[in-house]
Protein backbone atom coordinates (compact mmCIF):
# COMPACT_ATOMS: atom_id res chain seq x y z
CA UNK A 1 70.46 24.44 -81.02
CA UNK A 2 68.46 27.73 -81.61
CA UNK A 3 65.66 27.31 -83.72
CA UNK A 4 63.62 29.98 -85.59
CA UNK A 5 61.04 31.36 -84.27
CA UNK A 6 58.59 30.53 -86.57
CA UNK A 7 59.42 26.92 -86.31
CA UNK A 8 59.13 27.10 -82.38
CA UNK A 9 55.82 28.39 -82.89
CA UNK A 10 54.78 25.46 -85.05
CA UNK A 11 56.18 22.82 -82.90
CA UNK A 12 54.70 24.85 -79.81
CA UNK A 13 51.15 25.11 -81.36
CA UNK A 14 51.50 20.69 -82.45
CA UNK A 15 51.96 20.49 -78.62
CA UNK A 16 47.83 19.38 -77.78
CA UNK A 17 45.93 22.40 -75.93
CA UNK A 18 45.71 21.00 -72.45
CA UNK A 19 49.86 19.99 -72.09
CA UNK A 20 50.35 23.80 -73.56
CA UNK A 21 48.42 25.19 -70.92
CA UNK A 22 49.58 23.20 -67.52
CA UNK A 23 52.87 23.96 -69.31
CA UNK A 24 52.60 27.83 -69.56
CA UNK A 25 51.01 27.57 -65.84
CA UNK A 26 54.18 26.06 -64.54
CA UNK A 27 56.40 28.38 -66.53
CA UNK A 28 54.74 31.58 -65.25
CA UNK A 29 54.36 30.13 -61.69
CA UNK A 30 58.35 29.37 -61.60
CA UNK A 31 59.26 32.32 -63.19
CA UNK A 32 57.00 34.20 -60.19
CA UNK A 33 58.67 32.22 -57.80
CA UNK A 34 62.27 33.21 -59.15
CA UNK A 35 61.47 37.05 -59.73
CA UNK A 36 60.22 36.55 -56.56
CA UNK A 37 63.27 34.83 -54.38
CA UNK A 38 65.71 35.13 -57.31
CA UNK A 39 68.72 32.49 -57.99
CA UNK A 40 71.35 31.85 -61.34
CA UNK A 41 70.10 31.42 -64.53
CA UNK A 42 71.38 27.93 -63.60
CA UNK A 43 69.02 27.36 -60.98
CA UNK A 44 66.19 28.50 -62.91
CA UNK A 45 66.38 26.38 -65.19
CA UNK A 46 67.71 23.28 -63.44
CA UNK A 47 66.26 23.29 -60.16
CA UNK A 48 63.01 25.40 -61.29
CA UNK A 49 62.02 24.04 -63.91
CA UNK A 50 63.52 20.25 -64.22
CA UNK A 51 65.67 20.32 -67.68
CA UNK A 52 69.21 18.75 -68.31
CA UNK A 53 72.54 20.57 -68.85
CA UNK A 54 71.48 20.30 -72.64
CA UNK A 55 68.80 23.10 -71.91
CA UNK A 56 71.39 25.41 -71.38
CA UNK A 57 72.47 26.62 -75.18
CA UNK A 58 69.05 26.44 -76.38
CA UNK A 59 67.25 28.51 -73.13
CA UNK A 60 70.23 30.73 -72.74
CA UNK A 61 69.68 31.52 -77.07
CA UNK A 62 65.86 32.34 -76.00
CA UNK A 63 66.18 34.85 -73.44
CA UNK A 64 66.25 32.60 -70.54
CA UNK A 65 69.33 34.66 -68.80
CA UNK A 66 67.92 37.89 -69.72
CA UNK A 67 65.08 37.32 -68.18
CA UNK A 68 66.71 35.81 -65.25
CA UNK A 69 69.21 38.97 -65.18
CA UNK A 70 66.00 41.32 -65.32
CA UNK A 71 64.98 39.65 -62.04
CA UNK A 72 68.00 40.20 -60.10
CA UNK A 73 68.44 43.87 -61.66
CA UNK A 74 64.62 44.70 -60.87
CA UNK A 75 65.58 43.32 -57.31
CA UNK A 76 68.86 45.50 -56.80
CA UNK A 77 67.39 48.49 -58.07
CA UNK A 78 64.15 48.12 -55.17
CA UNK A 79 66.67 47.85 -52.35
CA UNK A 80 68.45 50.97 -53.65
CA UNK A 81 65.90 53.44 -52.63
């Protein structure tokens, strides 16, 4: 289910104002909260942030494990030296 990005962007900006913005403030404050204590891309998404198993595909396709990954890299490389 990946969809373009352009077409994200459209169907993001239909979303009203307000719901975009307590949206984006509970995105960044989860994604804080898992840089900061890490976990699975799993977790992240489940757990963190409340989707279905269908999220996977679609999340995964956006950068969603990268960014998890990045986390956990970030993390290893600090306790390294």
């Amino acid at each position: 289910m990946g969809i373009k990005n352009d077409e994200l962007r459209e169907k993001w900006l239909a979303i009203p104002y307000e719901t975009r913005l307590i949206a984006a403030q509970f995105i960044f404050r989860e994604l804080c909260e898992h840089a900061k204590r890490s976990g699975t891309f799993r977790y992240l998404i489940y757990e963190r942030l409340g989707f279905y198993l269908d999220a996977y595909s679609p999340l995964y396709i956006a950068g969603g494990l990268d960014i998890s990954n990045e986390f956990k890299l970030k993390k290893q490389r600090s306790h390294r030296g």
